[in-house]
C-alpha atoms as a PDB file:
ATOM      1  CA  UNK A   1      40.096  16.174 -42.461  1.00  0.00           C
ATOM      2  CA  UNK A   2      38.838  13.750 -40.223  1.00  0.00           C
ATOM      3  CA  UNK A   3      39.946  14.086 -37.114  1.00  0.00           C
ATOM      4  CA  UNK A   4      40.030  11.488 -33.584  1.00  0.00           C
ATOM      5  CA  UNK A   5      41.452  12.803 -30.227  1.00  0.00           C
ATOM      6  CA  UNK A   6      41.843  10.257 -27.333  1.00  0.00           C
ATOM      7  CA  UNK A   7      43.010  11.918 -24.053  1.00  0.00           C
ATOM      8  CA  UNK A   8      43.335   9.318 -20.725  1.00  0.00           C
ATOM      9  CA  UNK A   9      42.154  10.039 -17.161  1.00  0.00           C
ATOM     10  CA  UNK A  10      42.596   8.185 -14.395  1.00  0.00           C
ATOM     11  CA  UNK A  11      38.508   7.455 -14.590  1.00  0.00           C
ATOM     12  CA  UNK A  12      37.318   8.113 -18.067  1.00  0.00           C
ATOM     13  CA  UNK A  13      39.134   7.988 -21.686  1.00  0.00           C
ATOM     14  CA  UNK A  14      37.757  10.762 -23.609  1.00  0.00           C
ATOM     15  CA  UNK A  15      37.485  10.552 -27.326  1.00  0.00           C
ATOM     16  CA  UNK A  16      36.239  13.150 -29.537  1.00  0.00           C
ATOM     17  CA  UNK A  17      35.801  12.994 -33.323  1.00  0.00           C
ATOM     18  CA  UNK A  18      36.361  16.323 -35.386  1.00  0.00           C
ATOM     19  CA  UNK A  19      35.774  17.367 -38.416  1.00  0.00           C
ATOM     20  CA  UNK A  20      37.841  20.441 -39.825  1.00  0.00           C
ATOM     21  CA  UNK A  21      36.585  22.658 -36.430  1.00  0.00           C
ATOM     22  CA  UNK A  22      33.131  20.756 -36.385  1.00  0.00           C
ATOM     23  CA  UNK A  23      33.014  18.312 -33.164  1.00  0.00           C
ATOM     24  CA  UNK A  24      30.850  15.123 -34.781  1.00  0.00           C
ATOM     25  CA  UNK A  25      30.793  13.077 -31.352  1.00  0.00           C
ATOM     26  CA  UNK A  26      32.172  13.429 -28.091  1.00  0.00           C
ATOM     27  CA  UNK A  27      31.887  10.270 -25.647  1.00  0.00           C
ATOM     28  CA  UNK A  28      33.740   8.492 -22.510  1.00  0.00           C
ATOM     29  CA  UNK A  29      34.735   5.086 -21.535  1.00  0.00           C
ATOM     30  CA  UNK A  30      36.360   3.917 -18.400  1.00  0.00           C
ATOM     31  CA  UNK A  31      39.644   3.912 -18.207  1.00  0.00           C
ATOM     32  CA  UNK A  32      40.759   0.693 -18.139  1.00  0.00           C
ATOM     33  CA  UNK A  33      44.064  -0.893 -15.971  1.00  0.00           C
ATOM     34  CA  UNK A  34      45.706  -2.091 -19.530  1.00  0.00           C
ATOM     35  CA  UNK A  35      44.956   1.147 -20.877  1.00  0.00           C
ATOM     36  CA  UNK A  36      44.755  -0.144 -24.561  1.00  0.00           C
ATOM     37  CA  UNK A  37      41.072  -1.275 -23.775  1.00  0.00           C
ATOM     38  CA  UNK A  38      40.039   1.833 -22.449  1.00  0.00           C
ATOM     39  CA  UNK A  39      41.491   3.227 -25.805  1.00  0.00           C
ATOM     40  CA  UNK A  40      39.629   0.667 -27.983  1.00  0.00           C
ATOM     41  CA  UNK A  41      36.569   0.913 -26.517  1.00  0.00           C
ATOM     42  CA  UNK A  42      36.842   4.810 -26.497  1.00  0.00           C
ATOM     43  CA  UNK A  43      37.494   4.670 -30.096  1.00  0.00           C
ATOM     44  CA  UNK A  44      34.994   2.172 -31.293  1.00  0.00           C
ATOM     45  CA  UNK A  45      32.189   4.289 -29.180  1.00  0.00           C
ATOM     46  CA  UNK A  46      33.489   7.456 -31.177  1.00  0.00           C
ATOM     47  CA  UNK A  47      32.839   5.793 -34.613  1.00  0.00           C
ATOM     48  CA  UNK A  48      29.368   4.584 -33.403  1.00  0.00           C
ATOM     49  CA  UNK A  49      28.249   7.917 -32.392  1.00  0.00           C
ATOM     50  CA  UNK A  50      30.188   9.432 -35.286  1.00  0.00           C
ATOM     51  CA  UNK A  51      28.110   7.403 -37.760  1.00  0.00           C
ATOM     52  CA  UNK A  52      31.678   6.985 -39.425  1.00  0.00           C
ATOM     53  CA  UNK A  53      33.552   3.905 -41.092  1.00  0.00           C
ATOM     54  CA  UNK A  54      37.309   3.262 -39.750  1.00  0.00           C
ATOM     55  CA  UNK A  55      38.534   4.088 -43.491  1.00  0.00           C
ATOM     56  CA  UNK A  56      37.099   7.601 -42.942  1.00  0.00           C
ATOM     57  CA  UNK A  57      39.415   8.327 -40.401  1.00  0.00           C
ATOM     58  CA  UNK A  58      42.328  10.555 -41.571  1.00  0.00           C
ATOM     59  CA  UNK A  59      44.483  10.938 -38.141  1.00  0.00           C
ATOM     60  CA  UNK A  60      44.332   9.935 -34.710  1.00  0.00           C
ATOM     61  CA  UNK A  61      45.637  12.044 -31.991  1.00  0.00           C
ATOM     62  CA  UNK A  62      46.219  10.859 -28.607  1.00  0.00           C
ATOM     63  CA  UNK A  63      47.142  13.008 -25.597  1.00  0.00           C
ATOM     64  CA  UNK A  64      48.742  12.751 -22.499  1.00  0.00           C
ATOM     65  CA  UNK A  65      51.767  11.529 -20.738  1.00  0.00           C
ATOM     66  CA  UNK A  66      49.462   9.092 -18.288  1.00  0.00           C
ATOM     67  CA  UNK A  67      48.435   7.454 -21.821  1.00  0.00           C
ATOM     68  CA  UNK A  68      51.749   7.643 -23.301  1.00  0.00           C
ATOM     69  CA  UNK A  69      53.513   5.985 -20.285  1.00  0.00           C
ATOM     70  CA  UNK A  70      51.248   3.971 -19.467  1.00  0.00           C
ATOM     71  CA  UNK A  71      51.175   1.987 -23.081  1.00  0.00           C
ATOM     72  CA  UNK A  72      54.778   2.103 -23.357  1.00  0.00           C
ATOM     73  CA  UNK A  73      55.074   0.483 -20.146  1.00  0.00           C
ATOM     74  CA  UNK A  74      52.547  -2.444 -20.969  1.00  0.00           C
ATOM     75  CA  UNK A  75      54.515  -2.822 -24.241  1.00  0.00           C
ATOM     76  CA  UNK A  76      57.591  -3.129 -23.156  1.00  0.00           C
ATOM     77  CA  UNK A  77      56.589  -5.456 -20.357  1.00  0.00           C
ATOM     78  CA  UNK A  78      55.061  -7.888 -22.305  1.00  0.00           C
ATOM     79  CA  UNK A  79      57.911  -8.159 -24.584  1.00  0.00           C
ATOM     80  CA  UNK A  80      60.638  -8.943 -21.826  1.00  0.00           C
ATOM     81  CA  UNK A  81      61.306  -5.595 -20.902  1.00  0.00           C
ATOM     82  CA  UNK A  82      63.832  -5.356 -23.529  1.00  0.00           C
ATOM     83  CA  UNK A  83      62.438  -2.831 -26.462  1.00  0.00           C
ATOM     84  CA  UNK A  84      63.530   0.278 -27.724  1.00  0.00           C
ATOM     85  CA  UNK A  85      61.820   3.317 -27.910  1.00  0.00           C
ATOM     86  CA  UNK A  86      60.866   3.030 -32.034  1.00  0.00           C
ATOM     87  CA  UNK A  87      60.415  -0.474 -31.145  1.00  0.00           C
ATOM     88  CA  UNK A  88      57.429  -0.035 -28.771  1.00  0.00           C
ATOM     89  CA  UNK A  89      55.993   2.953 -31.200  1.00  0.00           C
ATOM     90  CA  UNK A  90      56.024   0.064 -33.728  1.00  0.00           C
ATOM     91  CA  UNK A  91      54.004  -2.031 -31.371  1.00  0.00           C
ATOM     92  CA  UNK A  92      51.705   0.440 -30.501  1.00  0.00           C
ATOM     93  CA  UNK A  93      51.081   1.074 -34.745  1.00  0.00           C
ATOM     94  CA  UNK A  94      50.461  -2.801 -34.835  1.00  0.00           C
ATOM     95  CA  UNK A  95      48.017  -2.453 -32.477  1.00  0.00           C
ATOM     96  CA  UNK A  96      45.828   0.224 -34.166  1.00  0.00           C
ATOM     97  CA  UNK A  97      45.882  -1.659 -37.083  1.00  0.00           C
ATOM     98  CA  UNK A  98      44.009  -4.323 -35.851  1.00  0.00           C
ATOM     99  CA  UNK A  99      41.569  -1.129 -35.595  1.00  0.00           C
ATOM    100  CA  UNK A 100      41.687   1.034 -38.903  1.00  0.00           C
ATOM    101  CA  UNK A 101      42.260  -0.238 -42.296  1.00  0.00           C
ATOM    102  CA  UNK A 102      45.573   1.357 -43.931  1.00  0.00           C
ATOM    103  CA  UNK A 103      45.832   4.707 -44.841  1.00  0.00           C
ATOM    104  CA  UNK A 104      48.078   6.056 -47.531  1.00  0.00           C
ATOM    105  CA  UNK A 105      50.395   8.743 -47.026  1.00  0.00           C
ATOM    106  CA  UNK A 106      52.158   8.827 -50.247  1.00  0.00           C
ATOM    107  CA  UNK A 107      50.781   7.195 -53.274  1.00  0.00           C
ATOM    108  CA  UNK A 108      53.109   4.117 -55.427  1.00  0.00           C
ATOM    109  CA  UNK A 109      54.763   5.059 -57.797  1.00  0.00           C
ATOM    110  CA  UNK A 110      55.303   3.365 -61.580  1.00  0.00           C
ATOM    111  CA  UNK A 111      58.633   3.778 -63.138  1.00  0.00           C
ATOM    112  CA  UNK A 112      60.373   2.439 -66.136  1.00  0.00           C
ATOM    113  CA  UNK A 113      60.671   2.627 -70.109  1.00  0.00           C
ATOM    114  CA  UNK A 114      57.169   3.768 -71.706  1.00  0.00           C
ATOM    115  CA  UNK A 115      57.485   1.605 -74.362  1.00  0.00           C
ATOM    116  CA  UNK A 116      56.374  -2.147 -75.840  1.00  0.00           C
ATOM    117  CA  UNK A 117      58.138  -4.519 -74.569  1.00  0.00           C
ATOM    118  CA  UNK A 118      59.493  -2.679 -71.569  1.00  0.00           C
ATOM    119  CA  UNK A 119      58.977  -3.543 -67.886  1.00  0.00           C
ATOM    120  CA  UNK A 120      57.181  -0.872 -65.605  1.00  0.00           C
ATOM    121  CA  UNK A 121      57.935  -1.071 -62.055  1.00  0.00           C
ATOM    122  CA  UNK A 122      55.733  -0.122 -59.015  1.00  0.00           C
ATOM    123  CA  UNK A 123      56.007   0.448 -55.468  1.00  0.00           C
ATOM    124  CA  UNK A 124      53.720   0.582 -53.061  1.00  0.00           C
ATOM    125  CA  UNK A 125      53.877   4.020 -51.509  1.00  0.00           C
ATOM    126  CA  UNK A 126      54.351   4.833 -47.726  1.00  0.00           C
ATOM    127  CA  UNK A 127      50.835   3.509 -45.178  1.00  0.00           C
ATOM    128  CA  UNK A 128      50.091   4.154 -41.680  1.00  0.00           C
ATOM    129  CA  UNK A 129      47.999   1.010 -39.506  1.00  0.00           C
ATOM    130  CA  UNK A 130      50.646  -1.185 -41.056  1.00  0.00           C
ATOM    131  CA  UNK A 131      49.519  -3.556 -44.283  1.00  0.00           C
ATOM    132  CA  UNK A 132      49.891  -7.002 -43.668  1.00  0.00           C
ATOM    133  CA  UNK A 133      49.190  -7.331 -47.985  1.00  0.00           C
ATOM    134  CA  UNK A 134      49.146  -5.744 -51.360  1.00  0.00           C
ATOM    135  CA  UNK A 135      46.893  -6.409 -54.449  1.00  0.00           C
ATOM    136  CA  UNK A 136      48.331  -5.096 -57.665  1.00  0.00           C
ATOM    137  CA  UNK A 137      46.336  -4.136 -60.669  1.00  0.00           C
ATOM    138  CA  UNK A 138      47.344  -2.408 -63.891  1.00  0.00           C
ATOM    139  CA  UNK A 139      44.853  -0.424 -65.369  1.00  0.00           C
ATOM    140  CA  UNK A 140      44.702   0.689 -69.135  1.00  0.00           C
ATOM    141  CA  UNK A 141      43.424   4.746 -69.769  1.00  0.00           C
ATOM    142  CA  UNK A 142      43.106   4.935 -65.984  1.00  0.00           C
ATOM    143  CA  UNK A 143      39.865   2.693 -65.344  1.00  0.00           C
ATOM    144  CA  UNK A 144      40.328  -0.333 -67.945  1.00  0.00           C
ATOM    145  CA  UNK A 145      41.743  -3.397 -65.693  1.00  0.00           C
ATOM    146  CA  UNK A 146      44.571  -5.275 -67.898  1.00  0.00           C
ATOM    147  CA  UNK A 147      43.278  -8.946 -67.557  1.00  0.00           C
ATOM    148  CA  UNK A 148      46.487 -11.033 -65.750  1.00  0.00           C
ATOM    149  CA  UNK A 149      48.107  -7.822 -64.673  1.00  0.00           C
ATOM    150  CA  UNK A 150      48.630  -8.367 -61.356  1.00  0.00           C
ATOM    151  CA  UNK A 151      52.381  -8.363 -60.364  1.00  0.00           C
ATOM    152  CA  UNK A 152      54.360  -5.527 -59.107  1.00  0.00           C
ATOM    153  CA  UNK A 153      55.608  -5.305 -62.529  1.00  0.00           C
ATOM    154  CA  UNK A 154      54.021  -5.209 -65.596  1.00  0.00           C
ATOM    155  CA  UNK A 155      55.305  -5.859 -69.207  1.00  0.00           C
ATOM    156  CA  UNK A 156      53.944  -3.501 -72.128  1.00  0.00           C
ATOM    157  CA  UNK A 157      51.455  -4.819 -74.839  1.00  0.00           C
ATOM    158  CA  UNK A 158      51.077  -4.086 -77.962  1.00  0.00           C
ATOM    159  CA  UNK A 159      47.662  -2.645 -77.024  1.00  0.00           C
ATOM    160  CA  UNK A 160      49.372  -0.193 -74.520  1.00  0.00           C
ATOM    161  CA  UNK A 161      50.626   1.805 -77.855  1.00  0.00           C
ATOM    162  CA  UNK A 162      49.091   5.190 -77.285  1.00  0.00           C
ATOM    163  CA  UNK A 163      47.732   4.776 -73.395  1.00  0.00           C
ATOM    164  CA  UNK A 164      48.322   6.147 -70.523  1.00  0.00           C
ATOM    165  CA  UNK A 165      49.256   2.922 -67.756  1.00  0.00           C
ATOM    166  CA  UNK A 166      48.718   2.890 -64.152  1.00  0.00           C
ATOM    167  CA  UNK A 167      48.266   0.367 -61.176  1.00  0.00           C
ATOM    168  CA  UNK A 168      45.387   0.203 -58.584  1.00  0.00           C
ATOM    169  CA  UNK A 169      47.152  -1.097 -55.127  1.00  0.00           C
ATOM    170  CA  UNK A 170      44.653  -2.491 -52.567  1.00  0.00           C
ATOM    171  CA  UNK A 171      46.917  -2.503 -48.880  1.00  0.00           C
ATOM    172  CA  UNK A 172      45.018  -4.612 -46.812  1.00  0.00           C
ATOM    173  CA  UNK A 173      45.345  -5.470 -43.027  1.00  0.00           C
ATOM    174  CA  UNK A 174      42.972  -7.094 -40.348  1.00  0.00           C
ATOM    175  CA  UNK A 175      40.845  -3.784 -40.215  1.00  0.00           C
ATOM    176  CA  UNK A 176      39.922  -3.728 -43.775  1.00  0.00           C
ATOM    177  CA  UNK A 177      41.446  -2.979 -47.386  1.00  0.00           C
ATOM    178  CA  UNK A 178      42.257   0.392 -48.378  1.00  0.00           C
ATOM    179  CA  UNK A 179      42.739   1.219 -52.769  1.00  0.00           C
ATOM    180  CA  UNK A 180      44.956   3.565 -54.323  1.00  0.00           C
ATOM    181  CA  UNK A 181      46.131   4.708 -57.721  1.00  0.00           C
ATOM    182  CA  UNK A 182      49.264   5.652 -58.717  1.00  0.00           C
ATOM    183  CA  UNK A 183      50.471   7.829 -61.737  1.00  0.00           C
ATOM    184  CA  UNK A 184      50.130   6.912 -65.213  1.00  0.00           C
ATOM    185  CA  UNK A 185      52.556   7.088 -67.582  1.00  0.00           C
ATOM    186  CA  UNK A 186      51.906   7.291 -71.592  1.00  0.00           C
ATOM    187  CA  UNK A 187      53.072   4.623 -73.252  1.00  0.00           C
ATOM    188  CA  UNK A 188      54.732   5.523 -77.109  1.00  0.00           C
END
């Protein structure tokens, strides 16, 4: 597992990329008054030294009340003052996205009756860093793409008889695009 810590000082945000026990890069930024560029540029140094895409990028872990307060604070100033505690940790998850492409956390699912004729549903599973977008895409024995197949649902052929169906989702957000398959279900 791929692993970023961030931890804010009042002169340097530290950022430190791990993986499993193994430290990959370790490097500093100055902390910067709006805190969330500190952050960015602490995090974008990381990946350089790291050698590492975004997508790579399993969890990131950020310490500190200073940091903690401190973003909440900008947050809830620039929206009027007014926002709720889930509603700035929403912000803040809006704001990495711009950052890391989405990761999934639970996979879609495909439900319905596996038989000609029938309707298969999907959903798209549970992402972190927010997808602004989904791309559907039914696949035939796992790897086959079903040509015009790309709804959220997907009525069964005639040449389904005997496969196993599935859908490919690609979530996509202002970071990058991020696929995923979900499971397949034989079709009678």
């Amino acid at each position: 597992m791929i692993r970023i810590g961030i931890d804010v000082g009042g002169t340097n945000t530290d950022a430190v990329v791990m993986d499993g026990g193994d430290v990959l890069a370790g490097v500093k930024a100055p902390t910067t008054k709006d805190v969330m560029s500190g952050v960015v540029a602490a995090l974008e140094k990381a990946l350089e030294a790291s050698k590492l895409e975004a997508s790579a990028i399993d969890v990131v872990m950020i310490g500190t009340t200073h940091f903690t307060n401190a973003v909440l604070e900008v947050i809830n100033r620039g929206k009027g003052g007014n926002l709720r505690p889930l509603d700035m940790g929403n912000a803040i998850t809006a704001e990495l996205s711009e950052i890391f492409a989405p990761v999934n956390t639970s996979p879609p699912v495909i439900s319905g009756t596996a038989t000609v004729g029938s309707t298969l549903t999907s959903t798209v599973g549970n992402w972190t860093y927010v997808p602004t977008s989904y791309a559907y895409q039914w696949l035939r024995g796992g790897t086959t793409m079903i040509p015009g197949a790309t709804a959220a649902t997907y009525v069964l052929q005639a040449a389904d008889s005997g496969q196993s169906i599935s859908m490919r989702l690609t979530a996509t957000n202002a970071a990058g695009s991020t696929p995923i398959v979900s499971n397949a279900i034989a079709v009678a």
